[in-house]
PDB file of N, CA and C in Angstrom:
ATOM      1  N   UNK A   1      77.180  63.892 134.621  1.00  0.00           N
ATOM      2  CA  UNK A   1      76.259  63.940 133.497  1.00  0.00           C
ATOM      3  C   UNK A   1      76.694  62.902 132.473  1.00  0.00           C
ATOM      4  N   UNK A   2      75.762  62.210 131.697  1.00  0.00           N
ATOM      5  CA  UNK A   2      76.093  60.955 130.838  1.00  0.00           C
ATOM      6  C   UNK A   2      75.624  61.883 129.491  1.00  0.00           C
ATOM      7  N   UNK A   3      76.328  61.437 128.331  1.00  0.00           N
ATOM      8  CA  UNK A   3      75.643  61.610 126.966  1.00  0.00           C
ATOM      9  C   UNK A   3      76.379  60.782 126.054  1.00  0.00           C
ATOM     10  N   UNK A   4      76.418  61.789 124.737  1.00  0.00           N
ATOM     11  CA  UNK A   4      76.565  60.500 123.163  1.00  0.00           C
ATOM     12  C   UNK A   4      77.503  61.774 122.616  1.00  0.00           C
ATOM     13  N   UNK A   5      78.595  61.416 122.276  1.00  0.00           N
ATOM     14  CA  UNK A   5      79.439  61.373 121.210  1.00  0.00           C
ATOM     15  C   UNK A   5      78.798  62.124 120.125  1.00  0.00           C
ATOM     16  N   UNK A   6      78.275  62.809 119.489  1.00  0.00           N
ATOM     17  CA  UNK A   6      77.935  63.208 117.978  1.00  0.00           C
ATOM     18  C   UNK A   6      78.585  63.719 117.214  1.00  0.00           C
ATOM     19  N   UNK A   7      80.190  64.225 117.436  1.00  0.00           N
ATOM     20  CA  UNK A   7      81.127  64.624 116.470  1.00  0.00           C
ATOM     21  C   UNK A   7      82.472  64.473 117.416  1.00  0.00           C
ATOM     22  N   UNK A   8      83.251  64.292 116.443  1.00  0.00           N
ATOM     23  CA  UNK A   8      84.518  64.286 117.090  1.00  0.00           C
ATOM     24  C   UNK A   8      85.507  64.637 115.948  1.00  0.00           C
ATOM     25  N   UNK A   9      86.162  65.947 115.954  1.00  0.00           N
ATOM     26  CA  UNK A   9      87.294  66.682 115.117  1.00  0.00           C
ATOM     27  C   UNK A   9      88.345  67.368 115.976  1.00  0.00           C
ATOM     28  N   UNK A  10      89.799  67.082 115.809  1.00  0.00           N
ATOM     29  CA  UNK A  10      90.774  67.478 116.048  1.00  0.00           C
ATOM     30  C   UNK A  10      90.890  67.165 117.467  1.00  0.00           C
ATOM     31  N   UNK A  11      90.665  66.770 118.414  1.00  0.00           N
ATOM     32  CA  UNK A  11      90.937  66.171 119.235  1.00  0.00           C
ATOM     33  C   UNK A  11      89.967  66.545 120.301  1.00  0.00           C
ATOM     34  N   UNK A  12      88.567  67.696 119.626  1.00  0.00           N
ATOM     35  CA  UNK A  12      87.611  68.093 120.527  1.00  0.00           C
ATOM     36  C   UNK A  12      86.126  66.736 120.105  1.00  0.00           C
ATOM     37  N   UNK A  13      85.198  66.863 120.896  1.00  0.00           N
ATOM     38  CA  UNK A  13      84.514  65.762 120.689  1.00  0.00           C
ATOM     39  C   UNK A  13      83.073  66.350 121.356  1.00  0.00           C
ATOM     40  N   UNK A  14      81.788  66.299 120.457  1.00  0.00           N
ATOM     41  CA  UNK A  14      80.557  67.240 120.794  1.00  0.00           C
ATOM     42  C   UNK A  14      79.753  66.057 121.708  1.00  0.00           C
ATOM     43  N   UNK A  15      79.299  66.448 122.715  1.00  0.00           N
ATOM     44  CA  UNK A  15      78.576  65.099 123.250  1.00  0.00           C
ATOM     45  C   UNK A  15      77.300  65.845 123.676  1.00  0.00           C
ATOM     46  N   UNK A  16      76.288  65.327 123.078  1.00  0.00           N
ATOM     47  CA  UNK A  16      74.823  65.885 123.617  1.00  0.00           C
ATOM     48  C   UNK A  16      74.807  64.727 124.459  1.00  0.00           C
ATOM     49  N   UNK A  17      74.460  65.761 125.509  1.00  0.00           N
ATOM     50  CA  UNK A  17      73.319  65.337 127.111  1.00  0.00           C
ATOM     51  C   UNK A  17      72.533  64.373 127.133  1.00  0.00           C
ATOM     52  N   UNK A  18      72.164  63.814 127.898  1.00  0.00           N
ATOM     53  CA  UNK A  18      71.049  62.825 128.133  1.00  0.00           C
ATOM     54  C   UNK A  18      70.007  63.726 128.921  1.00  0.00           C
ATOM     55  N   UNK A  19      70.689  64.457 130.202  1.00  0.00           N
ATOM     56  CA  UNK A  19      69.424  65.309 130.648  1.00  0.00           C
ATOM     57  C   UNK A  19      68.677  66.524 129.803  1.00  0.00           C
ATOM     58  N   UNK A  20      69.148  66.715 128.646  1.00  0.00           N
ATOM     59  CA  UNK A  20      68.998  68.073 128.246  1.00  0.00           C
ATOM     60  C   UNK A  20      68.993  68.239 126.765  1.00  0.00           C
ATOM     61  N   UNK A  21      68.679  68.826 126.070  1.00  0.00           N
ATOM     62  CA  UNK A  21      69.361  68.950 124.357  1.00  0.00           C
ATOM     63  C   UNK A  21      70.407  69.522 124.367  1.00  0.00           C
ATOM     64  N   UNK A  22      71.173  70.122 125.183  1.00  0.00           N
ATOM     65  CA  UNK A  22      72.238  70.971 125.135  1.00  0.00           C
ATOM     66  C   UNK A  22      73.409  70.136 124.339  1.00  0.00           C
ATOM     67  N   UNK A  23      74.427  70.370 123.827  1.00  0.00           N
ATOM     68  CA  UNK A  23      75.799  69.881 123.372  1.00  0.00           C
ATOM     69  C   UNK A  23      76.700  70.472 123.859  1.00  0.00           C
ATOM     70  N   UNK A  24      77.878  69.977 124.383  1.00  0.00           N
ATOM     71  CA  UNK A  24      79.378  70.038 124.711  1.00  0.00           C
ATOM     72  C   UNK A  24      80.095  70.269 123.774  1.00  0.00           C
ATOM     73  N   UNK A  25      81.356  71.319 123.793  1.00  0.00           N
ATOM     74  CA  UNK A  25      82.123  70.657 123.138  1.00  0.00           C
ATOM     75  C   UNK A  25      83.046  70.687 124.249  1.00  0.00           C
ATOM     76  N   UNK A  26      83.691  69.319 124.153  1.00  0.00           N
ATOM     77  CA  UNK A  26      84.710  68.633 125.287  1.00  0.00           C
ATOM     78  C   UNK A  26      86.072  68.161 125.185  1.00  0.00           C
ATOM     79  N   UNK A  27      86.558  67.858 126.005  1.00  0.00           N
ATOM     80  CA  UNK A  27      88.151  67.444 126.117  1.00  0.00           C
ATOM     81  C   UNK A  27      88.628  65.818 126.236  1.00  0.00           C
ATOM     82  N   UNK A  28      89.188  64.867 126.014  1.00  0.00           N
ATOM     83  CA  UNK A  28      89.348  64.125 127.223  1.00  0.00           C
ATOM     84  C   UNK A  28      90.618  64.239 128.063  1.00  0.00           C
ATOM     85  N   UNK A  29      90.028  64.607 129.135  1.00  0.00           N
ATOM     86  CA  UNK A  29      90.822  64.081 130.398  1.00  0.00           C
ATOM     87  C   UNK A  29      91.862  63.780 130.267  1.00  0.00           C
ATOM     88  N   UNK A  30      92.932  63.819 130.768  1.00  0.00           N
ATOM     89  CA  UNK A  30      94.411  63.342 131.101  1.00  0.00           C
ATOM     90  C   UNK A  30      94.958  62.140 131.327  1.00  0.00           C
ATOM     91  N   UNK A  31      93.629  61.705 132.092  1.00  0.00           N
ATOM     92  CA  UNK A  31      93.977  60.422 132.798  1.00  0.00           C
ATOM     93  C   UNK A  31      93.605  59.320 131.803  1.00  0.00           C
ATOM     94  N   UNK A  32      92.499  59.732 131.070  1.00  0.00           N
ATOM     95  CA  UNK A  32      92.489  58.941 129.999  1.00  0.00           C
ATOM     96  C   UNK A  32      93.547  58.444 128.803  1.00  0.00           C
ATOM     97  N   UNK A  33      93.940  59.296 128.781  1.00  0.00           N
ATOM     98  CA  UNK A  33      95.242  59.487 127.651  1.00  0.00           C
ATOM     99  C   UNK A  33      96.456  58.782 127.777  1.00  0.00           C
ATOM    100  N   UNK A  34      96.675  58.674 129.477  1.00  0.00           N
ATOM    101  CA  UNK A  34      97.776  58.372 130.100  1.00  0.00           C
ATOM    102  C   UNK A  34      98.380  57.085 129.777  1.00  0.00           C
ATOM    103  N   UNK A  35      97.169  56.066 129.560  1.00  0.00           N
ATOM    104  CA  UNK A  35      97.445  54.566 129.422  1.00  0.00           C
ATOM    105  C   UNK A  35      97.423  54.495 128.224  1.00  0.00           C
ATOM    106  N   UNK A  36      98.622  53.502 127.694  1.00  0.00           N
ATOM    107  CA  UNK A  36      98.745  53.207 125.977  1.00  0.00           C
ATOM    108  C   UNK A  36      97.435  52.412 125.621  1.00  0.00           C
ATOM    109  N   UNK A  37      97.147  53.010 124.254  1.00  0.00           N
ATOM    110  CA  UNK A  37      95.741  52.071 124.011  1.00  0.00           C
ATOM    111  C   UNK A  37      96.352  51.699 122.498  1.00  0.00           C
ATOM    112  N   UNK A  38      95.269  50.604 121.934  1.00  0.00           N
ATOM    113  CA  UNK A  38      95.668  50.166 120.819  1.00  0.00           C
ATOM    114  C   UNK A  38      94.438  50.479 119.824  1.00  0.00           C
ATOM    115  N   UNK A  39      93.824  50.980 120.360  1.00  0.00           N
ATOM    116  CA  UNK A  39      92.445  51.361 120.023  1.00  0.00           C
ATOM    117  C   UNK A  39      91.893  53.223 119.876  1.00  0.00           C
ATOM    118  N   UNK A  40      91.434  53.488 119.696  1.00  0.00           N
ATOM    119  CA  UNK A  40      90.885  55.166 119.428  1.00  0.00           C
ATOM    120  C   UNK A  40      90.391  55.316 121.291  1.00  0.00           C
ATOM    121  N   UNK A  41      90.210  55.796 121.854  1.00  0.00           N
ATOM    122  CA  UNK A  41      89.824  56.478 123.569  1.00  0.00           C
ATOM    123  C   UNK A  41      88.113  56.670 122.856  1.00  0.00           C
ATOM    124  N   UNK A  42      87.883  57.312 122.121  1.00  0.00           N
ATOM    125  CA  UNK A  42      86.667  57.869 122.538  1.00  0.00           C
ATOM    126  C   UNK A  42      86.165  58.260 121.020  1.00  0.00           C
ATOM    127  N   UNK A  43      85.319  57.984 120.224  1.00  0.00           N
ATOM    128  CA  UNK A  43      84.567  58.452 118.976  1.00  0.00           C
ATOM    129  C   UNK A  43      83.248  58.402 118.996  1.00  0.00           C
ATOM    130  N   UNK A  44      82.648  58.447 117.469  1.00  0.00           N
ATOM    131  CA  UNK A  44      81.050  58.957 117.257  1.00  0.00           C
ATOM    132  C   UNK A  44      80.564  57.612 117.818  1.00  0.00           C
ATOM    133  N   UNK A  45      78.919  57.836 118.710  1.00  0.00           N
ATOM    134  CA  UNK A  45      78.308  56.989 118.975  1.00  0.00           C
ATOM    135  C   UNK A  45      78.912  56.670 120.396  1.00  0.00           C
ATOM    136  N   UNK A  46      80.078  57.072 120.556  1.00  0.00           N
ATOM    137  CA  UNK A  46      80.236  56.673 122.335  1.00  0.00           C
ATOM    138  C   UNK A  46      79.406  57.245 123.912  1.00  0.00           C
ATOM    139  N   UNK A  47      79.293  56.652 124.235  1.00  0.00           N
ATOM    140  CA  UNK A  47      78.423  56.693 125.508  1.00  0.00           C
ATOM    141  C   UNK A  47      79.262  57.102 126.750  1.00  0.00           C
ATOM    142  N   UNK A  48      79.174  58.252 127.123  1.00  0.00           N
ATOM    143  CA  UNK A  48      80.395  58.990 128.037  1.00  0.00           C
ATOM    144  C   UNK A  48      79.550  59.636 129.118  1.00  0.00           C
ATOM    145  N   UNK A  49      80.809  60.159 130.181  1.00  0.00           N
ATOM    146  CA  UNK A  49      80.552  60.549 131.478  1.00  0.00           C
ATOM    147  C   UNK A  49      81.160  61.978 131.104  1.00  0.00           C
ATOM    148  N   UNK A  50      80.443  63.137 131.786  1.00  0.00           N
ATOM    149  CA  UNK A  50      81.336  64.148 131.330  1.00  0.00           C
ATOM    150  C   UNK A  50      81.110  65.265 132.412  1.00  0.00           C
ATOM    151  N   UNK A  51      81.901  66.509 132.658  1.00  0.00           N
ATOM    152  CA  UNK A  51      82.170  67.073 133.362  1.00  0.00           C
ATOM    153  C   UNK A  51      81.759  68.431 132.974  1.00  0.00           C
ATOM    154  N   UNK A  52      81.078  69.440 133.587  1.00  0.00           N
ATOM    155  CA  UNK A  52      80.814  70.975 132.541  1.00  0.00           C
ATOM    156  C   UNK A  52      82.203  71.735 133.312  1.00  0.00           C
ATOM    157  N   UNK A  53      82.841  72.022 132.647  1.00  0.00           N
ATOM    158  CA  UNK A  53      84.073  73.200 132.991  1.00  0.00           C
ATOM    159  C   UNK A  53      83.472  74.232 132.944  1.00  0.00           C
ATOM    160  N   UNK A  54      82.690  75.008 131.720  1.00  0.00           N
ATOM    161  CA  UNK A  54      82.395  76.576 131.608  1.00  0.00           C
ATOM    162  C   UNK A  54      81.299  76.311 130.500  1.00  0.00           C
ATOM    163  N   UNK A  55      80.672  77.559 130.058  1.00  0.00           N
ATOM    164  CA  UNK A  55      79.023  77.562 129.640  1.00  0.00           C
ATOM    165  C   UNK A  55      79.388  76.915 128.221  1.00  0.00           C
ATOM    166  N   UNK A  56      78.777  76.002 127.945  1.00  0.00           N
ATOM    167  CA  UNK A  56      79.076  74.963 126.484  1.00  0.00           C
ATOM    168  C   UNK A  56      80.154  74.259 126.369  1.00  0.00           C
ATOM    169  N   UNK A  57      80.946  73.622 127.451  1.00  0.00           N
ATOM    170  CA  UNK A  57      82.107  73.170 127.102  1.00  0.00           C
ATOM    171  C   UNK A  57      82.404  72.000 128.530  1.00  0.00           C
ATOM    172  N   UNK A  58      83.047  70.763 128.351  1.00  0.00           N
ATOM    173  CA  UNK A  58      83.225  70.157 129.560  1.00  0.00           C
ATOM    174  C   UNK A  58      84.467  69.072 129.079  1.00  0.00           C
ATOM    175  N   UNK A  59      84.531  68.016 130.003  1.00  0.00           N
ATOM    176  CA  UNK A  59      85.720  67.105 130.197  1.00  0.00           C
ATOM    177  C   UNK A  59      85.269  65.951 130.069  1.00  0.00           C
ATOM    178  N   UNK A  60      85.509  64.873 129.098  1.00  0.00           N
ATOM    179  CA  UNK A  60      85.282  63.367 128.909  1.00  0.00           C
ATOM    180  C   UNK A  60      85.592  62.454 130.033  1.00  0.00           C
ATOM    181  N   UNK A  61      85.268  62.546 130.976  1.00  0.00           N
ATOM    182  CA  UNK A  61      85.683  61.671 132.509  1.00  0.00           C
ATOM    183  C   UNK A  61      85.982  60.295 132.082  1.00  0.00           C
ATOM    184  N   UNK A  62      84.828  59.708 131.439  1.00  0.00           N
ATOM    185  CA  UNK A  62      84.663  58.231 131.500  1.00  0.00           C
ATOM    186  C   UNK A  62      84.289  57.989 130.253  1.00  0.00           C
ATOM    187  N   UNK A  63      84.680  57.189 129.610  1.00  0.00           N
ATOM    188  CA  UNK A  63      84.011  56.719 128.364  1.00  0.00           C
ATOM    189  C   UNK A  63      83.353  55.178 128.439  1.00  0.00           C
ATOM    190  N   UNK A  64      82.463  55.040 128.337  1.00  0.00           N
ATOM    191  CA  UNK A  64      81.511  53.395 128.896  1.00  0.00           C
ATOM    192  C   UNK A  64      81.898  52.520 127.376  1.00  0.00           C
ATOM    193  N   UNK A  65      81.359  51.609 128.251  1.00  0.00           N
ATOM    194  CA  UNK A  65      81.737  50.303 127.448  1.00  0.00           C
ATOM    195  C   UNK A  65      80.955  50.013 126.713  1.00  0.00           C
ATOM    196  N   UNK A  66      81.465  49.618 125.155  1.00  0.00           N
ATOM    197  CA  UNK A  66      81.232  49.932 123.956  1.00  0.00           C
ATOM    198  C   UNK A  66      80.251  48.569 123.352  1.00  0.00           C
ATOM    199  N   UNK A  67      79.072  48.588 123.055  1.00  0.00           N
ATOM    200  CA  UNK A  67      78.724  47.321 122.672  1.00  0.00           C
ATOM    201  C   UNK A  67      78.688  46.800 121.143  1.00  0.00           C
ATOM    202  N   UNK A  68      78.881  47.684 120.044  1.00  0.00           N
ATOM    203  CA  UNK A  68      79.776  47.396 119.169  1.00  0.00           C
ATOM    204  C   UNK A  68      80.298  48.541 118.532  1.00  0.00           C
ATOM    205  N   UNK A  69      81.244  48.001 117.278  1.00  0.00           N
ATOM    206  CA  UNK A  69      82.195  49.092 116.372  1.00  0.00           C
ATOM    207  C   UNK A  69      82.317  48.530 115.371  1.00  0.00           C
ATOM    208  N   UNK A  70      82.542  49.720 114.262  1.00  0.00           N
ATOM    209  CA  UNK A  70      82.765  49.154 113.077  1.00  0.00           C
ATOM    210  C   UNK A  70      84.348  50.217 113.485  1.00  0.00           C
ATOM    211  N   UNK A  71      84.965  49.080 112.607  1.00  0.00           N
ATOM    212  CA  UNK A  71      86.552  49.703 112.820  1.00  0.00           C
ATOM    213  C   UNK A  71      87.174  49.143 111.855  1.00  0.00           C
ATOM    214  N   UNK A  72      88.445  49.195 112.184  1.00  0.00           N
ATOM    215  CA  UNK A  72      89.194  48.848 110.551  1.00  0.00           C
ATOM    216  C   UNK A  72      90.774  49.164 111.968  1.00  0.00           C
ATOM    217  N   UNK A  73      91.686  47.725 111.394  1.00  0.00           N
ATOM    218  CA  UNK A  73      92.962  47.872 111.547  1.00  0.00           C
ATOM    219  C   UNK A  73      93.672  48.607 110.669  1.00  0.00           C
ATOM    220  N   UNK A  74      95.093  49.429 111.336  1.00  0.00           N
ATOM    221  CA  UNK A  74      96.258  50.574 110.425  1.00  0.00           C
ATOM    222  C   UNK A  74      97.038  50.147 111.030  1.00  0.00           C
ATOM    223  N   UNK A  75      98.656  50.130 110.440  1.00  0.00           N
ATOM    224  CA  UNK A  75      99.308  50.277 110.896  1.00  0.00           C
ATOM    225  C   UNK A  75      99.802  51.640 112.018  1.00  0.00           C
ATOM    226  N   UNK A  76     100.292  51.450 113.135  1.00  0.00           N
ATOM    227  CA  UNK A  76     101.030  52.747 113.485  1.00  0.00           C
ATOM    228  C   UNK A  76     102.247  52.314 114.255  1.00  0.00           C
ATOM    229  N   UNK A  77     103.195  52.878 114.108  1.00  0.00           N
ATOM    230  CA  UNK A  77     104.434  52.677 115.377  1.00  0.00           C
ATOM    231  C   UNK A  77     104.762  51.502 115.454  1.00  0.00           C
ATOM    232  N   UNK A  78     104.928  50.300 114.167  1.00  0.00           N
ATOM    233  CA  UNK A  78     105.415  49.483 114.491  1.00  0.00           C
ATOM    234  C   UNK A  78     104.716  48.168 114.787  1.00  0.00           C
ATOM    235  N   UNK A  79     103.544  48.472 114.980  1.00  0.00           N
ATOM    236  CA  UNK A  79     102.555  47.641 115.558  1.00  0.00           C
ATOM    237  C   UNK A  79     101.085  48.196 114.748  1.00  0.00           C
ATOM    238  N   UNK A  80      99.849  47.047 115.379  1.00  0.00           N
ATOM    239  CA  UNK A  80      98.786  47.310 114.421  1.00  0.00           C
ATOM    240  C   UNK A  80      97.670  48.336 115.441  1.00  0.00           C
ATOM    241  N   UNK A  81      97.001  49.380 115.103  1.00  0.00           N
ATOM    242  CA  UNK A  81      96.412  49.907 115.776  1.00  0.00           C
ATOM    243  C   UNK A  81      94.719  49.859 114.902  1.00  0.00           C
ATOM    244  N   UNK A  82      93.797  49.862 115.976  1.00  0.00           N
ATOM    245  CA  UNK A  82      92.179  49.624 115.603  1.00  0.00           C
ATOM    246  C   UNK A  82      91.787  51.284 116.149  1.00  0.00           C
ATOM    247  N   UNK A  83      91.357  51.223 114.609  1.00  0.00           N
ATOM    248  CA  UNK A  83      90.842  52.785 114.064  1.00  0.00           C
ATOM    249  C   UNK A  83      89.584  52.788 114.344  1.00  0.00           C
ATOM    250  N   UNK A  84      88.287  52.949 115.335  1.00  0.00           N
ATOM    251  CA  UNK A  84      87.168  52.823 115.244  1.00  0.00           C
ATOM    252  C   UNK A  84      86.235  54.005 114.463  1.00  0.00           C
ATOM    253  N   UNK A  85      85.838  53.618 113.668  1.00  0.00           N
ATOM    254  CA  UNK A  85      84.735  54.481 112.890  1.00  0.00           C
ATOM    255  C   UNK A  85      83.974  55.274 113.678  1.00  0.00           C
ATOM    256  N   UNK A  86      82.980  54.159 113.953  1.00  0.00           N
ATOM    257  CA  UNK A  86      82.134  54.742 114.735  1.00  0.00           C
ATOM    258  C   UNK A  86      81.884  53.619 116.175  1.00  0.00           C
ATOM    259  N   UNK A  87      80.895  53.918 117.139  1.00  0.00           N
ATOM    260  CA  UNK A  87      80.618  52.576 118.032  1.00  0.00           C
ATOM    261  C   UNK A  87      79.086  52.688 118.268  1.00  0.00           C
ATOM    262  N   UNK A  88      78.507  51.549 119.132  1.00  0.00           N
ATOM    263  CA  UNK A  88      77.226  51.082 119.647  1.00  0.00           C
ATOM    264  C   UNK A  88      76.220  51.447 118.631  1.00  0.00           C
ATOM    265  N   UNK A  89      76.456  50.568 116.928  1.00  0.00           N
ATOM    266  CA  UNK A  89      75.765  50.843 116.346  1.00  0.00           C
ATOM    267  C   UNK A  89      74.596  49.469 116.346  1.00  0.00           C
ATOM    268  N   UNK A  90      73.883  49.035 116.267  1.00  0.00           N
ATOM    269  CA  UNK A  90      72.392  48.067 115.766  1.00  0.00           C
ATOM    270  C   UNK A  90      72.510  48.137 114.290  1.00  0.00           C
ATOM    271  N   UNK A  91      72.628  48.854 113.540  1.00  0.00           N
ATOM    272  CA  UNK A  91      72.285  48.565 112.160  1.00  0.00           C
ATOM    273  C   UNK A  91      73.394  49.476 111.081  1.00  0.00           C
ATOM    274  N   UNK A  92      73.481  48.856 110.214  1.00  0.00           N
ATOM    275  CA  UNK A  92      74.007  49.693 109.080  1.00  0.00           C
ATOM    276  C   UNK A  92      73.894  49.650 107.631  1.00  0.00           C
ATOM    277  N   UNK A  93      73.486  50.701 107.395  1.00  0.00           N
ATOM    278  CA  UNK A  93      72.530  50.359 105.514  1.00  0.00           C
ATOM    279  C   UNK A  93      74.202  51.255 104.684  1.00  0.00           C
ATOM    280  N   UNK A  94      74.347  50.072 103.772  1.00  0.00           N
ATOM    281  CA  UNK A  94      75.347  50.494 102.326  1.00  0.00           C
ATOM    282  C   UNK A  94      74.563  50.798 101.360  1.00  0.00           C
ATOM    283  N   UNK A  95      74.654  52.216 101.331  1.00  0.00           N
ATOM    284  CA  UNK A  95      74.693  52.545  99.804  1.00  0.00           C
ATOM    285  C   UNK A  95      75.147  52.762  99.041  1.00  0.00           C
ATOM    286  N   UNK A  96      74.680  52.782  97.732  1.00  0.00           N
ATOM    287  CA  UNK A  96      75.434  52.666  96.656  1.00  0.00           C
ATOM    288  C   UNK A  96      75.019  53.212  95.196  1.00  0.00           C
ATOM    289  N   UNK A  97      75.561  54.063  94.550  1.00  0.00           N
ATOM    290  CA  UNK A  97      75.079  54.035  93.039  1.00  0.00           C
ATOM    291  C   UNK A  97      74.842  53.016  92.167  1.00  0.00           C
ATOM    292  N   UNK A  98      73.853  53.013  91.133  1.00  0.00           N
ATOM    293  CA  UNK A  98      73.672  51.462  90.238  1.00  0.00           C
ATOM    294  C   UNK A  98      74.404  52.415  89.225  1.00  0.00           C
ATOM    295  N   UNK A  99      74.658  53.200  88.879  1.00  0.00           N
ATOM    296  CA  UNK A  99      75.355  53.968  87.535  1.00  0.00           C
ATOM    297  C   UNK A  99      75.502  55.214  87.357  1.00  0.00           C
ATOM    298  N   UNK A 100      76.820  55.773  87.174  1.00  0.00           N
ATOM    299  CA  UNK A 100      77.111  57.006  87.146  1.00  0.00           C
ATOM    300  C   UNK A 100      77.379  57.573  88.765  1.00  0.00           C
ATOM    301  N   UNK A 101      78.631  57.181  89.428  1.00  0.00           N
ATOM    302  CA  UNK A 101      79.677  56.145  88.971  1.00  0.00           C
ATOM    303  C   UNK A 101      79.215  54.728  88.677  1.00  0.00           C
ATOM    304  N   UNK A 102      79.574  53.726  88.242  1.00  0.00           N
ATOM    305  CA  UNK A 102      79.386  52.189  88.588  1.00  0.00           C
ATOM    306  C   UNK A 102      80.118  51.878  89.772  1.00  0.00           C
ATOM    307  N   UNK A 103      78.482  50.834  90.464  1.00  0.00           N
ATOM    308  CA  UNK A 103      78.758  50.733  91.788  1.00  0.00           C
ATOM    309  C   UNK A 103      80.405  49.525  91.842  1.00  0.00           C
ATOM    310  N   UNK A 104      81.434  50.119  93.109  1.00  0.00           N
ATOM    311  CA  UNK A 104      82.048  49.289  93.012  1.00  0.00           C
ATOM    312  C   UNK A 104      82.066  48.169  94.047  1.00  0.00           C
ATOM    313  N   UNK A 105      81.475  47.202  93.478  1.00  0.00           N
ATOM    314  CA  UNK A 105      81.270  45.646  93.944  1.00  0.00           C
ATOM    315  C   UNK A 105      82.260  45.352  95.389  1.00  0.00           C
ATOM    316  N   UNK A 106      83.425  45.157  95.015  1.00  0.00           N
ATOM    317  CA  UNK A 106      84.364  44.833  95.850  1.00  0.00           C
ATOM    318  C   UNK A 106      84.116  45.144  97.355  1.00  0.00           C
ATOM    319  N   UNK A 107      84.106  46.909  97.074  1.00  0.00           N
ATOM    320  CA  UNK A 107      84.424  47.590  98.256  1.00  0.00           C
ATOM    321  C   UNK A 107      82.901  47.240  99.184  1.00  0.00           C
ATOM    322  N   UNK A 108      81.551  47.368  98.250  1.00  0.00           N
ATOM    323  CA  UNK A 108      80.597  46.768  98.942  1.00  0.00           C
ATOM    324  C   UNK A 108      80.369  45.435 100.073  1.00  0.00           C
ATOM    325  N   UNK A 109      81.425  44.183  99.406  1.00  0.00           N
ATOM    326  CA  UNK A 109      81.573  43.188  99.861  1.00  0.00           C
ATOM    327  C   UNK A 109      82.757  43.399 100.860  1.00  0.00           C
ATOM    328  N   UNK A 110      83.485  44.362 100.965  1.00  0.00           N
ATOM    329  CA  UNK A 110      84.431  44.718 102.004  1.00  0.00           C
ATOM    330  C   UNK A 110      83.551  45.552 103.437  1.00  0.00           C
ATOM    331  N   UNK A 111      82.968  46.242 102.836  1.00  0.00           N
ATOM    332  CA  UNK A 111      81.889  46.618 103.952  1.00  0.00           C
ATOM    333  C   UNK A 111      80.865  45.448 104.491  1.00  0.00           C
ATOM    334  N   UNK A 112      80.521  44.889 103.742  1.00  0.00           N
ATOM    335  CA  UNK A 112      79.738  43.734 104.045  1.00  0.00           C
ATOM    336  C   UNK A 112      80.381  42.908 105.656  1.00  0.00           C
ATOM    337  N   UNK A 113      82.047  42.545 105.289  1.00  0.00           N
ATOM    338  CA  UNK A 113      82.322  41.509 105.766  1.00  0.00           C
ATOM    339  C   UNK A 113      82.882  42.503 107.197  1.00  0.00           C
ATOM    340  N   UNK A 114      83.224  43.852 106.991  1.00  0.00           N
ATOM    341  CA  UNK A 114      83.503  44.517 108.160  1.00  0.00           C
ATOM    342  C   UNK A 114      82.629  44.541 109.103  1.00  0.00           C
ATOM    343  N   UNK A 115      81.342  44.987 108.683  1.00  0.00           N
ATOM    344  CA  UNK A 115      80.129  44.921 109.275  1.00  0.00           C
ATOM    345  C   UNK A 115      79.726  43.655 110.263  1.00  0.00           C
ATOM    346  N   UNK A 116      80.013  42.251 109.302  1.00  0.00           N
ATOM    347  CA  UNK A 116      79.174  41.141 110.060  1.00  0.00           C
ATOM    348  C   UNK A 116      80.744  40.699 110.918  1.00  0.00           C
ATOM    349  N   UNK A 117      81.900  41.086 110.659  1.00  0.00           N
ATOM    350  CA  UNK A 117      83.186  40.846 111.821  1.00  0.00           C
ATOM    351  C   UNK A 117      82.945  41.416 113.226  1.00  0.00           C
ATOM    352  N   UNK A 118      82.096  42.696 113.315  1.00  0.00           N
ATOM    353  CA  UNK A 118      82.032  43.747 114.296  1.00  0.00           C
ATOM    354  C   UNK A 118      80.178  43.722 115.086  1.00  0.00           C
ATOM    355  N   UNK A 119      79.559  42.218 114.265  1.00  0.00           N
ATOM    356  CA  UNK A 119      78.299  42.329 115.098  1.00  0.00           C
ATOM    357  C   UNK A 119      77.512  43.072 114.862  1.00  0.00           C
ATOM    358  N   UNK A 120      77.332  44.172 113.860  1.00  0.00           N
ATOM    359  CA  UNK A 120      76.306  44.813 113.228  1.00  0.00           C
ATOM    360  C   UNK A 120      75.232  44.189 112.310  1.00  0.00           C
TER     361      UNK A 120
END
């Protein structure tokens, strides 16, 4: 069964169906885990293969290949690790307050430049 990512907290991850409206909540896999990544395995907007274990619940088999992300580098362990937000987005609208708070400029133009780095 293939679906989409729509939440991902604490290391469980909700993926509605493609055949169905139903939602998962799911695992990933072992085998996934196994190989060092420098990157997140699996978040919102990902396009996955998945497995039903028991009634509402299954296993992240495969996670497909991502056609874009907005992400942001962190440090971890020594080395730099890519935090992905979200993935396979087409568009993304910033908003913002004009007053009360005052909008802050900067961070707008920091989203800006994340955005057009990642192909959105």
């Amino acid at each position: 069964m293939h679906g989409l990512i729509t939440r991902a907290q604490s290391g469980f991850f909700w993926v509605k169906l493609d055949e169905s409206d139903e939602t998962l909540r799911c695992v990933l896999r072992g085998r996934l885990k196994k190989v060092r990544q420098y990157t997140d395995i699996a978040t919102i907007g990902d396009r996955v293969r998945v497995m039903r274990t028991s009634p509402g619940e299954g296993a992240i088999e495969e996670v497909l290949e991502r056609t874009t992300k907005l992400a942001r580098k962190s440090p971890r362990g020594g080395g730099w690790f890519e935090q992905v937000i979200v993935a396979n987005l087409d568009l993304v609208l910033i908003t913002f307050a004009v007053a009360e708070p005052d909008p802050h400029v900067r961070m707008i133009d920091r989203f800006l430049v994340v955005a057009e780095n990642s192909g959105i």
